[in-house]
C-alpha atoms as a PDB file:
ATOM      1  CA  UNK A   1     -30.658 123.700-119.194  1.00  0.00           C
ATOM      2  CA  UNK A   2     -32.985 121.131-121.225  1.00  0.00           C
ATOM      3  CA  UNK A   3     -31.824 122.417-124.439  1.00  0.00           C
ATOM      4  CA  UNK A   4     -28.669 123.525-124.699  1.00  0.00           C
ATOM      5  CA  UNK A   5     -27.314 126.009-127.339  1.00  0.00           C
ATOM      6  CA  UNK A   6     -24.970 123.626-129.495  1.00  0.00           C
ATOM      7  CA  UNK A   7     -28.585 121.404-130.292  1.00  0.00           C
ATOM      8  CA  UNK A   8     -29.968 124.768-131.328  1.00  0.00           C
ATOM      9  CA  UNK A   9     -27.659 125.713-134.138  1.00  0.00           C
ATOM     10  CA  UNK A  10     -27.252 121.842-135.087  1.00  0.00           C
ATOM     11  CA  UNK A  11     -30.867 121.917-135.722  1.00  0.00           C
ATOM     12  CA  UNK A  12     -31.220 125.075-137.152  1.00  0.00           C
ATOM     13  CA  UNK A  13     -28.805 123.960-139.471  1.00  0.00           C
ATOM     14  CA  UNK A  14     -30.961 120.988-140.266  1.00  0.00           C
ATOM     15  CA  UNK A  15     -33.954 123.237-141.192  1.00  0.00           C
ATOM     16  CA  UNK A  16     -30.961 125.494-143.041  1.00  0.00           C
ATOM     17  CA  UNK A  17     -29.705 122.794-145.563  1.00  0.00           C
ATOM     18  CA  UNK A  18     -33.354 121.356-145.941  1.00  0.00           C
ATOM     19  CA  UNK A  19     -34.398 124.702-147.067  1.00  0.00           C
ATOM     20  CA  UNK A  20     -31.109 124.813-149.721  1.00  0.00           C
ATOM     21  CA  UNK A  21     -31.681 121.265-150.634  1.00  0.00           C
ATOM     22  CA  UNK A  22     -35.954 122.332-151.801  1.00  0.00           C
ATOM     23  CA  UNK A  23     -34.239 125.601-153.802  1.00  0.00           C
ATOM     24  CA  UNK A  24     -31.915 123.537-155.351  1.00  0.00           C
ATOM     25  CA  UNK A  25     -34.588 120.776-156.279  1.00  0.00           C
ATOM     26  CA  UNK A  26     -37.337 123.775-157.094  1.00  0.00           C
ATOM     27  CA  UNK A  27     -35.853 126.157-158.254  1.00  0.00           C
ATOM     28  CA  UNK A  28     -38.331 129.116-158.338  1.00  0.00           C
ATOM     29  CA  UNK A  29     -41.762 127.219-158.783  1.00  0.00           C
ATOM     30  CA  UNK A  30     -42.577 126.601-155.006  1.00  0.00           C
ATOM     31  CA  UNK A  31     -44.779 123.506-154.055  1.00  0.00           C
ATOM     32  CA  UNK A  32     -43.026 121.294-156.602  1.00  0.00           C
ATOM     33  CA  UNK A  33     -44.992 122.293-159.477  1.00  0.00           C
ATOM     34  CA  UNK A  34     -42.570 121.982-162.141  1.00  0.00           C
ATOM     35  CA  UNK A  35     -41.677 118.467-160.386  1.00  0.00           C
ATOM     36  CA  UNK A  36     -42.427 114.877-161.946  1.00  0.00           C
ATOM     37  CA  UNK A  37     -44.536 114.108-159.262  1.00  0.00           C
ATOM     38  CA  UNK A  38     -48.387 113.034-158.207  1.00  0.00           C
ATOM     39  CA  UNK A  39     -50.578 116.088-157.030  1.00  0.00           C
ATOM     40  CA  UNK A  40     -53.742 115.948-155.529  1.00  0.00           C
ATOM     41  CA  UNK A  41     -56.382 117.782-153.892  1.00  0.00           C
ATOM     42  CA  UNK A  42     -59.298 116.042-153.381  1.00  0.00           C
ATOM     43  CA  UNK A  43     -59.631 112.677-151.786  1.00  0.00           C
ATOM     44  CA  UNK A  44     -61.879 110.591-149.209  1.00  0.00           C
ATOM     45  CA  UNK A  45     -62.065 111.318-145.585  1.00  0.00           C
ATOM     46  CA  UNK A  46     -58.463 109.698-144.359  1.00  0.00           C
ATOM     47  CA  UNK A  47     -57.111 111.924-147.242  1.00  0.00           C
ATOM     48  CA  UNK A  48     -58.670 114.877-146.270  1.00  0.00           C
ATOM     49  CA  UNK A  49     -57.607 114.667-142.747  1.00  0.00           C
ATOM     50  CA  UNK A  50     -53.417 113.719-143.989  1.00  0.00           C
ATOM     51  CA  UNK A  51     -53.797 116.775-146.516  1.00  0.00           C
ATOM     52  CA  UNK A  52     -55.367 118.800-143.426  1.00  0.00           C
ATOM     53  CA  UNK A  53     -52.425 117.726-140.913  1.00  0.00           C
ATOM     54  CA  UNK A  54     -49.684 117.197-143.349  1.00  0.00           C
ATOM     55  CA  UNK A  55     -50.620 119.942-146.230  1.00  0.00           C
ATOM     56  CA  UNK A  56     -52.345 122.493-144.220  1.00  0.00           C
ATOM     57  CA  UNK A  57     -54.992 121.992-146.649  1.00  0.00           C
ATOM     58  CA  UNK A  58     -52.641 122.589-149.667  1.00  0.00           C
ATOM     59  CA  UNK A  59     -52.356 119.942-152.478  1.00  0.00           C
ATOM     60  CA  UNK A  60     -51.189 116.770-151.544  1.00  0.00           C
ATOM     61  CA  UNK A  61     -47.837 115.943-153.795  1.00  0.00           C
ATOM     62  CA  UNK A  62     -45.945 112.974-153.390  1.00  0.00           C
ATOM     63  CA  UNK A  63     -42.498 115.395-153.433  1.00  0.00           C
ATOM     64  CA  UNK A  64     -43.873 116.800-150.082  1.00  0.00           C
ATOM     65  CA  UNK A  65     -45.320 113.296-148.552  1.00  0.00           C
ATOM     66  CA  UNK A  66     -41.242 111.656-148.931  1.00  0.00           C
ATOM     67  CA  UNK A  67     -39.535 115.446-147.743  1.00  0.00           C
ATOM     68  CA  UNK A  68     -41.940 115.143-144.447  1.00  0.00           C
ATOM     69  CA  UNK A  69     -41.554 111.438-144.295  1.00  0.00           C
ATOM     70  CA  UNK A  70     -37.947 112.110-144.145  1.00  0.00           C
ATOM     71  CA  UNK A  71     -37.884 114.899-141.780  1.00  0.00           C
ATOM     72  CA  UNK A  72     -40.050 113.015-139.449  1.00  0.00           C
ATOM     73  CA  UNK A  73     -37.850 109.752-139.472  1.00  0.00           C
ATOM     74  CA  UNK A  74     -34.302 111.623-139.196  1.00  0.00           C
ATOM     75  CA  UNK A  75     -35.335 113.171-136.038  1.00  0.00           C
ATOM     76  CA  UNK A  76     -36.484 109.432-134.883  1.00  0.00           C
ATOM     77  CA  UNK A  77     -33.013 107.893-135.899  1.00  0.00           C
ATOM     78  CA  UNK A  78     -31.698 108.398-132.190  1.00  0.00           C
ATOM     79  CA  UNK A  79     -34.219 105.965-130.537  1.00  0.00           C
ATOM     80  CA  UNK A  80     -32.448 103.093-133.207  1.00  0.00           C
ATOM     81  CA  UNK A  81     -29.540 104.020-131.871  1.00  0.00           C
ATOM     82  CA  UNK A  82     -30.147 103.861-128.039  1.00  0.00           C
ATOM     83  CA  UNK A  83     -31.710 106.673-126.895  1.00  0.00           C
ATOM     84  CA  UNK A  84     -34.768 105.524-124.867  1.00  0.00           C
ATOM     85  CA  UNK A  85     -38.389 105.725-126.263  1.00  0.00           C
ATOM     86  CA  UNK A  86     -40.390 107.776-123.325  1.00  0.00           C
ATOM     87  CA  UNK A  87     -43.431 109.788-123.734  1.00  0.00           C
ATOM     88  CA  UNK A  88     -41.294 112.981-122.393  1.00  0.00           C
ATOM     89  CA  UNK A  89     -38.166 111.861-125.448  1.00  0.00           C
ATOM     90  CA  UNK A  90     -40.849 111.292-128.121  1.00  0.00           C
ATOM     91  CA  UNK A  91     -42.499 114.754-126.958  1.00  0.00           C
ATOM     92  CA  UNK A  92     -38.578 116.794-127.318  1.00  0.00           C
ATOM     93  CA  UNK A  93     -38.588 115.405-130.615  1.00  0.00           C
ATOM     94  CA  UNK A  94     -42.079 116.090-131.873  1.00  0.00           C
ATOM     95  CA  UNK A  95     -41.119 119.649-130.467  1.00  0.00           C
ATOM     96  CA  UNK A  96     -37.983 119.471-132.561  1.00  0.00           C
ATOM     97  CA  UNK A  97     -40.016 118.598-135.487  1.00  0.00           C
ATOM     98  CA  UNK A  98     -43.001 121.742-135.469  1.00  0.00           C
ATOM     99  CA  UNK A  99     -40.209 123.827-134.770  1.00  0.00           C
ATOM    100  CA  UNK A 100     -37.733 122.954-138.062  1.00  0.00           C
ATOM    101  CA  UNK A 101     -40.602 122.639-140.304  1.00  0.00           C
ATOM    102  CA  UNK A 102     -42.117 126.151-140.553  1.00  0.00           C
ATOM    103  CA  UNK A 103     -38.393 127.764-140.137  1.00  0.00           C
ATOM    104  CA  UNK A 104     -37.555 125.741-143.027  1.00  0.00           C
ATOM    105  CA  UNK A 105     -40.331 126.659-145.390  1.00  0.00           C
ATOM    106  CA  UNK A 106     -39.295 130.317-144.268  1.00  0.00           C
ATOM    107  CA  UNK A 107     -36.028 129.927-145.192  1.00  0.00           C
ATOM    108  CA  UNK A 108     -36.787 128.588-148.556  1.00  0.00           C
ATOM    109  CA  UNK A 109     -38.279 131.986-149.448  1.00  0.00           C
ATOM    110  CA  UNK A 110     -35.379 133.548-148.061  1.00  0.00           C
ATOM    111  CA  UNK A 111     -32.781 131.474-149.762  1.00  0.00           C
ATOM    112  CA  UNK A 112     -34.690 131.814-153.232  1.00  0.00           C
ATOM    113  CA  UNK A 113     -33.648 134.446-155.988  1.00  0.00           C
ATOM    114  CA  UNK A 114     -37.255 134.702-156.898  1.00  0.00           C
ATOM    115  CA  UNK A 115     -38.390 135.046-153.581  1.00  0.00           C
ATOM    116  CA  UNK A 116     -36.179 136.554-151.023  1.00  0.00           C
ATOM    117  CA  UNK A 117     -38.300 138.423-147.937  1.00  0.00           C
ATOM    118  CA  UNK A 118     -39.760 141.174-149.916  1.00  0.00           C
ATOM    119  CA  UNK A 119     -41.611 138.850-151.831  1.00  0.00           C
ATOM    120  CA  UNK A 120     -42.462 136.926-148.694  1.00  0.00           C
ATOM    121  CA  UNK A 121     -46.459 137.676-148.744  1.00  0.00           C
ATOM    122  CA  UNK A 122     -49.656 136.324-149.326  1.00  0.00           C
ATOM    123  CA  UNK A 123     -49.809 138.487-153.073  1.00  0.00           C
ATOM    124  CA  UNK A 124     -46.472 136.839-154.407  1.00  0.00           C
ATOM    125  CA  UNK A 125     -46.640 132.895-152.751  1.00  0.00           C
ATOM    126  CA  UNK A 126     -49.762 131.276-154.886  1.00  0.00           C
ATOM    127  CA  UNK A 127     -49.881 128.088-152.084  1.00  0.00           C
ATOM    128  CA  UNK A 128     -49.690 130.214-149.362  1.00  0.00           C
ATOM    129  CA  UNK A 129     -52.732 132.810-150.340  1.00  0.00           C
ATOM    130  CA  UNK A 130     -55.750 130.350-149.631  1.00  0.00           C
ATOM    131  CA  UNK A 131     -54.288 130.925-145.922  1.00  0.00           C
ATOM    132  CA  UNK A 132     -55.024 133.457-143.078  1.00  0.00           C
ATOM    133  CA  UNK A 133     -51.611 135.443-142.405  1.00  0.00           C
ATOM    134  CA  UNK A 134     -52.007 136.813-139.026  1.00  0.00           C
ATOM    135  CA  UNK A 135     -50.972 140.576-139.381  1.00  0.00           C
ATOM    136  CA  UNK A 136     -50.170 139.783-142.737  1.00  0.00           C
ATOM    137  CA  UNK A 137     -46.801 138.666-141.386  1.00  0.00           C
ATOM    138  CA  UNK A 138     -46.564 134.602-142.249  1.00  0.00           C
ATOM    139  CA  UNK A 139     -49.346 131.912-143.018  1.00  0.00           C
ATOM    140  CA  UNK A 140     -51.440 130.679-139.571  1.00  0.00           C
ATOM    141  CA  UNK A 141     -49.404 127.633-139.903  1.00  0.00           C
ATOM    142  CA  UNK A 142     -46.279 128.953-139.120  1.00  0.00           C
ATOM    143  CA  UNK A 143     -48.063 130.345-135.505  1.00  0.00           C
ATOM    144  CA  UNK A 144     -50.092 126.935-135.248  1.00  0.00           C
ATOM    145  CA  UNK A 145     -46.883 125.026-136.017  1.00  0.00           C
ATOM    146  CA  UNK A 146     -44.429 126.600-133.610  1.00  0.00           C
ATOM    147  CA  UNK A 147     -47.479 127.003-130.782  1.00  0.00           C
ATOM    148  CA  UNK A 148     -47.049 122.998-131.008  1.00  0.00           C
ATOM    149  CA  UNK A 149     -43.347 123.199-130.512  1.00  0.00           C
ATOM    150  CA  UNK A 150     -43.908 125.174-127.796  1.00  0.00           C
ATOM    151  CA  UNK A 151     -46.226 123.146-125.908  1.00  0.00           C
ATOM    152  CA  UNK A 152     -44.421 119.867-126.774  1.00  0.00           C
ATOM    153  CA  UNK A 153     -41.143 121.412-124.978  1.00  0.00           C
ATOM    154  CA  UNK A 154     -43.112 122.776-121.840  1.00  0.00           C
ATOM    155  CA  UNK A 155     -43.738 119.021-121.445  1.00  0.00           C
ATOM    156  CA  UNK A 156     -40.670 117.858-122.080  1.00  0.00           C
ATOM    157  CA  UNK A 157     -38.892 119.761-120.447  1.00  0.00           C
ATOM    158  CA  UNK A 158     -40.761 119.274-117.414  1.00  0.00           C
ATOM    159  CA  UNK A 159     -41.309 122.882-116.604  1.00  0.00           C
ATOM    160  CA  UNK A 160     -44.924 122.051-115.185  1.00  0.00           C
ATOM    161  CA  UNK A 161     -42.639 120.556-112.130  1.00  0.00           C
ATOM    162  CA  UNK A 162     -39.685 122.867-112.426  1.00  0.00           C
ATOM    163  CA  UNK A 163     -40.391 126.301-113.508  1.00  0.00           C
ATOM    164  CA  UNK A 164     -36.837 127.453-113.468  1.00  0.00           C
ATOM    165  CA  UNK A 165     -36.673 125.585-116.899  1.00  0.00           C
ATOM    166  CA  UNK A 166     -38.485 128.052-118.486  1.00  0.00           C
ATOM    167  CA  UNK A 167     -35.436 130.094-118.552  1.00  0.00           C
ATOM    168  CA  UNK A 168     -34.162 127.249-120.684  1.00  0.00           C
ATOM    169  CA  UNK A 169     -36.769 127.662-123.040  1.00  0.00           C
ATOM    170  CA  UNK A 170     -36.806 130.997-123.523  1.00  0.00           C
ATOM    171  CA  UNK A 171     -33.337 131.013-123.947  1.00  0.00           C
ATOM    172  CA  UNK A 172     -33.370 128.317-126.839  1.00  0.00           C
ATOM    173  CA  UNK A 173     -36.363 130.109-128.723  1.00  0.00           C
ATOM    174  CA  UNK A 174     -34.803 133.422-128.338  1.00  0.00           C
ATOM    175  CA  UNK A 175     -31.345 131.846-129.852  1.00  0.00           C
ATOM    176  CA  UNK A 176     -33.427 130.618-132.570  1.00  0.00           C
ATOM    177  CA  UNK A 177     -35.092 133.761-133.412  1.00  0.00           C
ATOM    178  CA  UNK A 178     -32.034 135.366-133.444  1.00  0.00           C
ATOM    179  CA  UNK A 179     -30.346 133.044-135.920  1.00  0.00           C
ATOM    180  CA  UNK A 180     -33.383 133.287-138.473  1.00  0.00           C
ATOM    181  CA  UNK A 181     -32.539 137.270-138.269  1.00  0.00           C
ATOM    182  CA  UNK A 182     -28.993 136.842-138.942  1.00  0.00           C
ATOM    183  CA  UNK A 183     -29.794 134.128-141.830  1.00  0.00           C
ATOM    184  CA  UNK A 184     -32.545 136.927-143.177  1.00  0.00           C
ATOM    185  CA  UNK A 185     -29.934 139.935-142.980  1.00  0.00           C
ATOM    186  CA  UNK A 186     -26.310 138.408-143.544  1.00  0.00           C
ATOM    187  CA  UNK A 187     -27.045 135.110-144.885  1.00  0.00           C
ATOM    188  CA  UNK A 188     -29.469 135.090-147.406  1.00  0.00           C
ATOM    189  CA  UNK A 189     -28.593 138.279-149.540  1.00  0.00           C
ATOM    190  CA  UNK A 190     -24.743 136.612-149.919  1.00  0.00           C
ATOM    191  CA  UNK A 191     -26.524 133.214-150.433  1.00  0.00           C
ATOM    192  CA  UNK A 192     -29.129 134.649-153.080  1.00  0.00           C
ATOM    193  CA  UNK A 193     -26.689 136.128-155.028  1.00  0.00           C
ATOM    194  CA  UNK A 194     -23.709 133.402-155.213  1.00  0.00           C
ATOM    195  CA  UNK A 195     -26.563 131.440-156.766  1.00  0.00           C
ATOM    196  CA  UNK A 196     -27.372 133.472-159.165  1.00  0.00           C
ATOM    197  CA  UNK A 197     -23.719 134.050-160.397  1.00  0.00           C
ATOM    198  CA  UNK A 198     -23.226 130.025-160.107  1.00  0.00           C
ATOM    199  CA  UNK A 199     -25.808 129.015-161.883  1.00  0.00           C
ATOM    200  CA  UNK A 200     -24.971 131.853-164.701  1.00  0.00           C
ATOM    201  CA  UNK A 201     -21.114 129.445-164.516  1.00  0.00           C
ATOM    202  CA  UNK A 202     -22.868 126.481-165.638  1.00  0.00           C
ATOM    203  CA  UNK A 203     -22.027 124.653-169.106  1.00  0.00           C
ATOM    204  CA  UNK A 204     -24.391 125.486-170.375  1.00  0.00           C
ATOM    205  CA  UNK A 205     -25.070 129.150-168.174  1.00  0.00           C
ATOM    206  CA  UNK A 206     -28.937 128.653-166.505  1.00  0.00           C
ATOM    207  CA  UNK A 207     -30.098 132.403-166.074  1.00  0.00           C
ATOM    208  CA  UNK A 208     -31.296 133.322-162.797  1.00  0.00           C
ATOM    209  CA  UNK A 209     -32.640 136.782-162.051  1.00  0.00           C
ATOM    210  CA  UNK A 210     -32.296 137.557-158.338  1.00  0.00           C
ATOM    211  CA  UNK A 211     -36.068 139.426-157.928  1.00  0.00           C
ATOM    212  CA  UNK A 212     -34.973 140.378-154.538  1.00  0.00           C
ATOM    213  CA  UNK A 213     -31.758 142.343-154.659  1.00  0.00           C
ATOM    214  CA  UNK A 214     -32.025 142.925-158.247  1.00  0.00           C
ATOM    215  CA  UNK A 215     -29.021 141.426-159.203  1.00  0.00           C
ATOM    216  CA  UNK A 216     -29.284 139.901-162.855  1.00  0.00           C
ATOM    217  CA  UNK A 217     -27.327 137.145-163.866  1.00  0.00           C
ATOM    218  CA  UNK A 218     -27.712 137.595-167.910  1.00  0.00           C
ATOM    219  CA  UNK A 219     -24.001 139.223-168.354  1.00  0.00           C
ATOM    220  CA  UNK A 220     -22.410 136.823-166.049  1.00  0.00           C
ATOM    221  CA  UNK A 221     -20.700 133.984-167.094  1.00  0.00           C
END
């Protein structure tokens, strides 16, 4: 099998902790706009494509341009370390790449107090609304994004020559659906609500009102 299960729940992970790491840095205003950084949405014709590729059309911010920066380079860091640079490599991790980036702007609504995933819709997410949300299930980029992982591992993996690889596909995307409904059912409720009461702990106590599960922080602490 190309993809074997251990890289599936190391990179799940990945997209896991980026998603804690944005609702620890945001907090409940999504798209970093309580952040001290540059925003923009209007540019010349190089911008406009970046914001396009990068943005899905959304404001530019420079919070955003460094996170995906980062993202992009991490998954890079094993060709510095030996791993060779080949058109079918750089392919495995572009597919790596479209793959973690919608699953972790998912899980950031699932991980977040004021979100959680019955506020996951176009009425509640302000940066997400200008977007077409096929069956009014996610934004198209979530579909266009993972329809690029998909393609990207059909090539690498070579399944074009060796159909019988397939299996190994399927079997990695259906491990990795499976793990986003675990993280939506066990994980995020317990996650939600431990930080809610841990932020109500703090010296001084930072009140968090879990919208999700209803779970109010104001008498704790």
């Amino acid at each position: 099998m190309l993809f074997p299960l251990p890289e599936a729940v190391v990179f799940f992970a990945w997209a896991f902790l980026s998603a804690a790491l944005e609702v620890n840095i945001e907090g409940s205003h999504g798209w970093a706009t309580s952040l001290p950084t540059w925003r923009r949405a209007r540019g010349g014709r190089a911008f406009r494509a970046a914001q396009l590729l990068l943005m899905g059309g959304r404001p530019m911010t420079g919070y955003h341009l460094c996170m995906f920066s980062l993202q992009f380079l991490a998954l890079h860091l094993c060709y510095a370390q030996g791993t060779p640079l080949t058109w079918l490599n750089e392919c495995q991790t572009l597919a790596f790449f479209f793959l973690i980036c919608p699953t972790w702007d998912f899980l950031w609504f699932v991980l977040n107090p004021a979100y959680g995933v019955k506020k996951f819709s176009k009425e509640h997410i302000e940066w997400h609304a200008g977007r077409w949300w096929p069956f009014s299930l996610f934004p198209v980029d979530y579909a266009v994004s993972a329809l690029l992982s998909l393609v990207f591992m059909f090539i690498a993996s070579g399944a074009y020559e060796e159909p019988l690889n397939i299996i190994g596909l399927l079997g990695f995307y259906f491990l990795w659906a499976m793990l986003v409904v675990l993280t939506v059912d066990l994980v995020g409720p317990w996650y939600r609500e431990r930080r809610v009461r841990l932020l109500a702990s703090n010296d001084p106590a930072i009140i968090e009102v879990n919208c999700d599960d209803g779970i109010d922080s104001s008498n704790e602490g």
